[in-house]
C-alpha atoms as a PDB file:
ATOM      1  CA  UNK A   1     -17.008 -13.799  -2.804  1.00  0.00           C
ATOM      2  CA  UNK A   2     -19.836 -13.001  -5.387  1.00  0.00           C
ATOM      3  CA  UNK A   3     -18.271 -14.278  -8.652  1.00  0.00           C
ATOM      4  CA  UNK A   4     -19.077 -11.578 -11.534  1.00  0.00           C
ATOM      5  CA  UNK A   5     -19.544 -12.813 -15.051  1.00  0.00           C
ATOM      6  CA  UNK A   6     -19.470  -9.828 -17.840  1.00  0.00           C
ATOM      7  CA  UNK A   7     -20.479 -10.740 -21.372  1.00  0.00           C
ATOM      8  CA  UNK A   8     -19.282  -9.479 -24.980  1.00  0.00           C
ATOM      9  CA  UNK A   9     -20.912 -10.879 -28.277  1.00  0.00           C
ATOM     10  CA  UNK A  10     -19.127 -14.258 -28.059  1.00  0.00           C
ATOM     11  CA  UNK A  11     -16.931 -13.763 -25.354  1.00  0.00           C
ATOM     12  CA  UNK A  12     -16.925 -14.046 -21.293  1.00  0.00           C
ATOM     13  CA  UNK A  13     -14.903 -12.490 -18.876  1.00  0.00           C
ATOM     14  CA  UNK A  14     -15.223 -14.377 -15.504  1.00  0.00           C
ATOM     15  CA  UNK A  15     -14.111 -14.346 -11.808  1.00  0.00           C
ATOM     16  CA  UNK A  16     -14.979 -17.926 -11.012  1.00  0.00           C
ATOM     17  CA  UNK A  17     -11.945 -19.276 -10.351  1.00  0.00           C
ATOM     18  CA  UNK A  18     -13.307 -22.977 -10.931  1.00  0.00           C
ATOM     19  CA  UNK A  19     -13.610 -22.017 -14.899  1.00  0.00           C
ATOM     20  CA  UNK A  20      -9.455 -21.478 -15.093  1.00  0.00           C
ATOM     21  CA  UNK A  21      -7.762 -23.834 -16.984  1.00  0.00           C
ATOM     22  CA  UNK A  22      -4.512 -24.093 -14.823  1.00  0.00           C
ATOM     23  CA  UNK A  23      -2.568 -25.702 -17.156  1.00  0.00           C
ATOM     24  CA  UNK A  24      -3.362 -23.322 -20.039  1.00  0.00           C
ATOM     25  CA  UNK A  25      -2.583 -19.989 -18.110  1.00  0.00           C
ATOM     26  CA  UNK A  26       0.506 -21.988 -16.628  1.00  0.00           C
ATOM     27  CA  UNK A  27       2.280 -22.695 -19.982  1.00  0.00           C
ATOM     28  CA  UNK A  28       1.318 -19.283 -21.209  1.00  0.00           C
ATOM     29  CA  UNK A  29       3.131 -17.598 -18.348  1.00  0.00           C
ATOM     30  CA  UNK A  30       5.604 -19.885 -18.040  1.00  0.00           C
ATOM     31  CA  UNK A  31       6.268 -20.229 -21.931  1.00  0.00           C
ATOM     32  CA  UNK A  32       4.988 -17.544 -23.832  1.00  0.00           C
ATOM     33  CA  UNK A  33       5.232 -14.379 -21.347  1.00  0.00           C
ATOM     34  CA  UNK A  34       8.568 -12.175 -21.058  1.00  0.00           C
ATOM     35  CA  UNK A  35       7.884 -11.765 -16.933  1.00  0.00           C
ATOM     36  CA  UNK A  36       7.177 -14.920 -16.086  1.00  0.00           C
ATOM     37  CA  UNK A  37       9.795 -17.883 -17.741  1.00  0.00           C
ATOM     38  CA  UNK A  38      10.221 -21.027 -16.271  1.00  0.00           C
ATOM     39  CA  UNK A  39       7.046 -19.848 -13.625  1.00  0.00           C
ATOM     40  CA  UNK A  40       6.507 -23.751 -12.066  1.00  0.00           C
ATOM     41  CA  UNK A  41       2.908 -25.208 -11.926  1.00  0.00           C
ATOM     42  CA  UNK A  42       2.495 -24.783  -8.202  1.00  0.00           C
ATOM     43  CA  UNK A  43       3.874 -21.324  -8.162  1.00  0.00           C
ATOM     44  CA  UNK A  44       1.259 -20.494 -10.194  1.00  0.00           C
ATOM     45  CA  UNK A  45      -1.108 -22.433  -8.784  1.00  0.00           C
ATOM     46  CA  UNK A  46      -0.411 -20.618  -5.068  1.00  0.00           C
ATOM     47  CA  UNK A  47      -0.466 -17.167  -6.977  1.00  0.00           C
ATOM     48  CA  UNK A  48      -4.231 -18.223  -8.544  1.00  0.00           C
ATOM     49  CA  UNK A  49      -5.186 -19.376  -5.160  1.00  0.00           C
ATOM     50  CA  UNK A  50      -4.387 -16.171  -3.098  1.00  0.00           C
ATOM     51  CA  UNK A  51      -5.744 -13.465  -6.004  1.00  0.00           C
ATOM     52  CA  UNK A  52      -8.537 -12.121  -7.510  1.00  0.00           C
ATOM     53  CA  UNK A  53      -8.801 -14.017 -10.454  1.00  0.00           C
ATOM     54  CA  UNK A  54     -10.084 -13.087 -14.352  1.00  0.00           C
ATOM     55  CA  UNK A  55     -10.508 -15.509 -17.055  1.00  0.00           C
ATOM     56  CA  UNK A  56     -11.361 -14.526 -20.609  1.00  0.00           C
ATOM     57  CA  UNK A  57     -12.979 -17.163 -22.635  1.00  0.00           C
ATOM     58  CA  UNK A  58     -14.305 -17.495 -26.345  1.00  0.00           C
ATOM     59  CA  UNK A  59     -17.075 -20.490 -26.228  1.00  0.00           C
ATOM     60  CA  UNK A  60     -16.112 -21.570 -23.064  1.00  0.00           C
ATOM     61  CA  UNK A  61     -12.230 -22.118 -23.920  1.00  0.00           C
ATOM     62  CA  UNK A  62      -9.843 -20.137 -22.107  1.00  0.00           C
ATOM     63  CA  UNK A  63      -8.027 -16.982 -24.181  1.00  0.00           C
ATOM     64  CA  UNK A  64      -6.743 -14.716 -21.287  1.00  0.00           C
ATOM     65  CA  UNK A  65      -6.291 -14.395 -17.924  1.00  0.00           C
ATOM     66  CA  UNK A  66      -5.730 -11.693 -15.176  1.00  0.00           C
ATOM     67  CA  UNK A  67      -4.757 -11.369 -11.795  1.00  0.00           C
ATOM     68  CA  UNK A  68      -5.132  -8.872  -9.008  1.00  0.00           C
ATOM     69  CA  UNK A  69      -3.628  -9.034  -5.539  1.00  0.00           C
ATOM     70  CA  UNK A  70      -5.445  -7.025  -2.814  1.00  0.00           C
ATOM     71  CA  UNK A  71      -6.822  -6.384   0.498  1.00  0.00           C
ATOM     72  CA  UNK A  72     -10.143  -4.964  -1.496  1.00  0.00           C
ATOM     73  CA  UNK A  73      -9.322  -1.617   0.670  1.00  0.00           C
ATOM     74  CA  UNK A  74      -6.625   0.675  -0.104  1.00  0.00           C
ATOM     75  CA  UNK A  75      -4.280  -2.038  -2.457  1.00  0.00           C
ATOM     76  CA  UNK A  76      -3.827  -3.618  -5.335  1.00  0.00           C
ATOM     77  CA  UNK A  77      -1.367  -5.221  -7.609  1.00  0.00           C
ATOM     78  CA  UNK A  78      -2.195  -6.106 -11.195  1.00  0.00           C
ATOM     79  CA  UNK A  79      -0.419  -8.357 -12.531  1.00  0.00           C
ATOM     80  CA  UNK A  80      -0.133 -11.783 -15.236  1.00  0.00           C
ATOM     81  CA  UNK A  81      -1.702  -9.873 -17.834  1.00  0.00           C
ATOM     82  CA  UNK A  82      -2.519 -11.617 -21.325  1.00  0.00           C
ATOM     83  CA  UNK A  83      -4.925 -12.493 -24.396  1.00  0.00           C
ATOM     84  CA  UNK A  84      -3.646 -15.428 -26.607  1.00  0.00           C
ATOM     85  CA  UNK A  85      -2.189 -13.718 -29.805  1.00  0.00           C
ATOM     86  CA  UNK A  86      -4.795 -15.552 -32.192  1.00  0.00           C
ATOM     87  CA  UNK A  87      -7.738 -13.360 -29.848  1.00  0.00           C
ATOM     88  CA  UNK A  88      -5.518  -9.783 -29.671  1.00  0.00           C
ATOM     89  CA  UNK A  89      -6.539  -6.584 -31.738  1.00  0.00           C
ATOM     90  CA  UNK A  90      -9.768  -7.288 -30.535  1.00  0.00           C
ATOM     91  CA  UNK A  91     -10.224  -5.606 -27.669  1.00  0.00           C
ATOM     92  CA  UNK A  92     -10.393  -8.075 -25.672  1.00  0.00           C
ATOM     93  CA  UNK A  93      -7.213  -6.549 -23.499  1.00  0.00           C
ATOM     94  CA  UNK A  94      -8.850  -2.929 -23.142  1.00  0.00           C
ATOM     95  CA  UNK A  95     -12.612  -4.872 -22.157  1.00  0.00           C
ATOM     96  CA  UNK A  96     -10.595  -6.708 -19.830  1.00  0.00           C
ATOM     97  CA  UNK A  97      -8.679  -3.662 -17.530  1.00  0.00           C
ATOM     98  CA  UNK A  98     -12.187  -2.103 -18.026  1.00  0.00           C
ATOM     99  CA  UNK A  99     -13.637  -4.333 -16.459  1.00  0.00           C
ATOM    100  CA  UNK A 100     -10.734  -4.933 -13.583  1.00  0.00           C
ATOM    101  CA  UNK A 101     -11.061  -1.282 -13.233  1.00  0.00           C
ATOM    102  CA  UNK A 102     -14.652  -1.020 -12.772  1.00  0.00           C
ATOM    103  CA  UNK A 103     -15.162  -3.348 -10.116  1.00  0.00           C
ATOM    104  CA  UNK A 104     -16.670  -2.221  -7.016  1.00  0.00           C
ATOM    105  CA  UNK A 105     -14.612  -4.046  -5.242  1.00  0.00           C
ATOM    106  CA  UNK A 106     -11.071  -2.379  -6.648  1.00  0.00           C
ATOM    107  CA  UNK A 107     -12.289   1.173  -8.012  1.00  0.00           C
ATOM    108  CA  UNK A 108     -11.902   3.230  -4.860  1.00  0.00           C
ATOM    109  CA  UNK A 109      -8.770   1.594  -4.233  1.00  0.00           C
ATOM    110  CA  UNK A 110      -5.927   3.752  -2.844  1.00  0.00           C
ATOM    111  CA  UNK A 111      -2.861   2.494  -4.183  1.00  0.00           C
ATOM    112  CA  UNK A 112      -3.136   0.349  -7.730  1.00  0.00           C
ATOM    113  CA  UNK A 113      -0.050  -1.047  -9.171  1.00  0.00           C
ATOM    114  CA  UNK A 114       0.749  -3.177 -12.351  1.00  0.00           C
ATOM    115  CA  UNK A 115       4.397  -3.670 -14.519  1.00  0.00           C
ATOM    116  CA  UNK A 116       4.635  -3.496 -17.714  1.00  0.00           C
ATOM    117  CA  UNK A 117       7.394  -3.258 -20.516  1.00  0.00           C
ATOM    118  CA  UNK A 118       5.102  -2.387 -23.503  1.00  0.00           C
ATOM    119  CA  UNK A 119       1.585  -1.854 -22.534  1.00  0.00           C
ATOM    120  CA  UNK A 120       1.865   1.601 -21.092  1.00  0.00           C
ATOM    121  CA  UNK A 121      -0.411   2.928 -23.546  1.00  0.00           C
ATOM    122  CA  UNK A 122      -3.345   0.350 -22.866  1.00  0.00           C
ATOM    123  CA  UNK A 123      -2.666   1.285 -18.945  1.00  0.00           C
ATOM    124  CA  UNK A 124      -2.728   4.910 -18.924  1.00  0.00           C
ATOM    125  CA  UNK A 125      -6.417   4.927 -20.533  1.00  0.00           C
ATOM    126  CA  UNK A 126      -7.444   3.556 -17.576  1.00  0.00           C
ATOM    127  CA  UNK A 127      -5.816   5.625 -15.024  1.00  0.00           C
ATOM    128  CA  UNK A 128      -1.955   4.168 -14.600  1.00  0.00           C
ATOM    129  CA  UNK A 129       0.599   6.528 -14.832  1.00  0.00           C
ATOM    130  CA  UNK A 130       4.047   6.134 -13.827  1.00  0.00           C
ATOM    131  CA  UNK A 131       4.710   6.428  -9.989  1.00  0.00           C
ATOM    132  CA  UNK A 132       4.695   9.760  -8.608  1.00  0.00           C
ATOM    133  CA  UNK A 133       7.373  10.265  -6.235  1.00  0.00           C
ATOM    134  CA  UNK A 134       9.580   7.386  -7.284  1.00  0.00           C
ATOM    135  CA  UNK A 135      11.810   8.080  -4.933  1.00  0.00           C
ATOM    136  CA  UNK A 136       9.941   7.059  -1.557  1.00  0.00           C
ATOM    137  CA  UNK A 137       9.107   3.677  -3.313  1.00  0.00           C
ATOM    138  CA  UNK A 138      11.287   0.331  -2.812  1.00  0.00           C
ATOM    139  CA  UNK A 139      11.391  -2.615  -4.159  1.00  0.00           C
ATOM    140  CA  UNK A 140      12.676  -6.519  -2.743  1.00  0.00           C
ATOM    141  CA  UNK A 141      13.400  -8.820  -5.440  1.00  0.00           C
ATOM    142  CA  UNK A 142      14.227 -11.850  -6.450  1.00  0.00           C
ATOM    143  CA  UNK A 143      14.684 -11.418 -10.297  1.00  0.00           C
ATOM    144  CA  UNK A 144      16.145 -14.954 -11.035  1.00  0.00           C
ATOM    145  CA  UNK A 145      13.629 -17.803 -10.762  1.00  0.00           C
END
């Protein structure tokens, strides 16, 4: 995989999986985030390894992080969203799903899924809306870590 590297004034936004600071984006999501509490290291870990990975950085320290699972053809699930709080109302976030969203690689993408409990606003300028047809859609999960 071609790694793609997308620069802003001070900031990079990265899919080289070798710049991720594990530990950082672990006790973020397992800390800080209202999805993910109590995420373990290697769960996390597995979930990098297996997904299309985006790191945000400010002078080569990590600030955010994204994730997208996908078979690159007709699926994709967005998901592990953030930008540290010191680095938000920047628009970091929005530069970030722009760039998800313009990648070759995920823009002609069939299905394209993400969760969210208060970014619905960010989402929907980028083509999420809420699923049509809710009805034919299922779900299996565990909620309890």
């Amino acid at each position: 995989m071609i790694h793609l590297e997308v620069e802003r004034n001070q900031f990079l936004i990265s899919t080289d999986k070798s710049k991720l600071d594990i530990p950082f984006i672990h006790q973020w999501l397992s800390k800080r985030s209202y999805w993910a509490q109590g995420r373990s290291l290697p769960t996390v870990q597995q979930s990098i390894d297996h997904s299309l990975c985006f790191g945000v950085y400010a002078s080569q320290q990590q600030i955010g992080f994204a994730r997208v699972v996908t078979d690159y053809t007709t699926f994709a699930w967005l998901a592990d969203v953030f930008i540290v709080e010191t680095h938000q109302r920047q628009g970091l976030g929005k530069w970030l799903i722009e760039t998800i969203t313009a990648q070759p690689l995920l823009r002609d993408l069939r299905l394209f899924f993400l969760g969210t409990r208060d970014a619905h606003g960010l989402y929907r300028q980028y083509g999420f809306e809420p699923l049509p047809a809710p009805e034919r859609w299922m779900v299996r999960a565990k909620l309890s870590s």
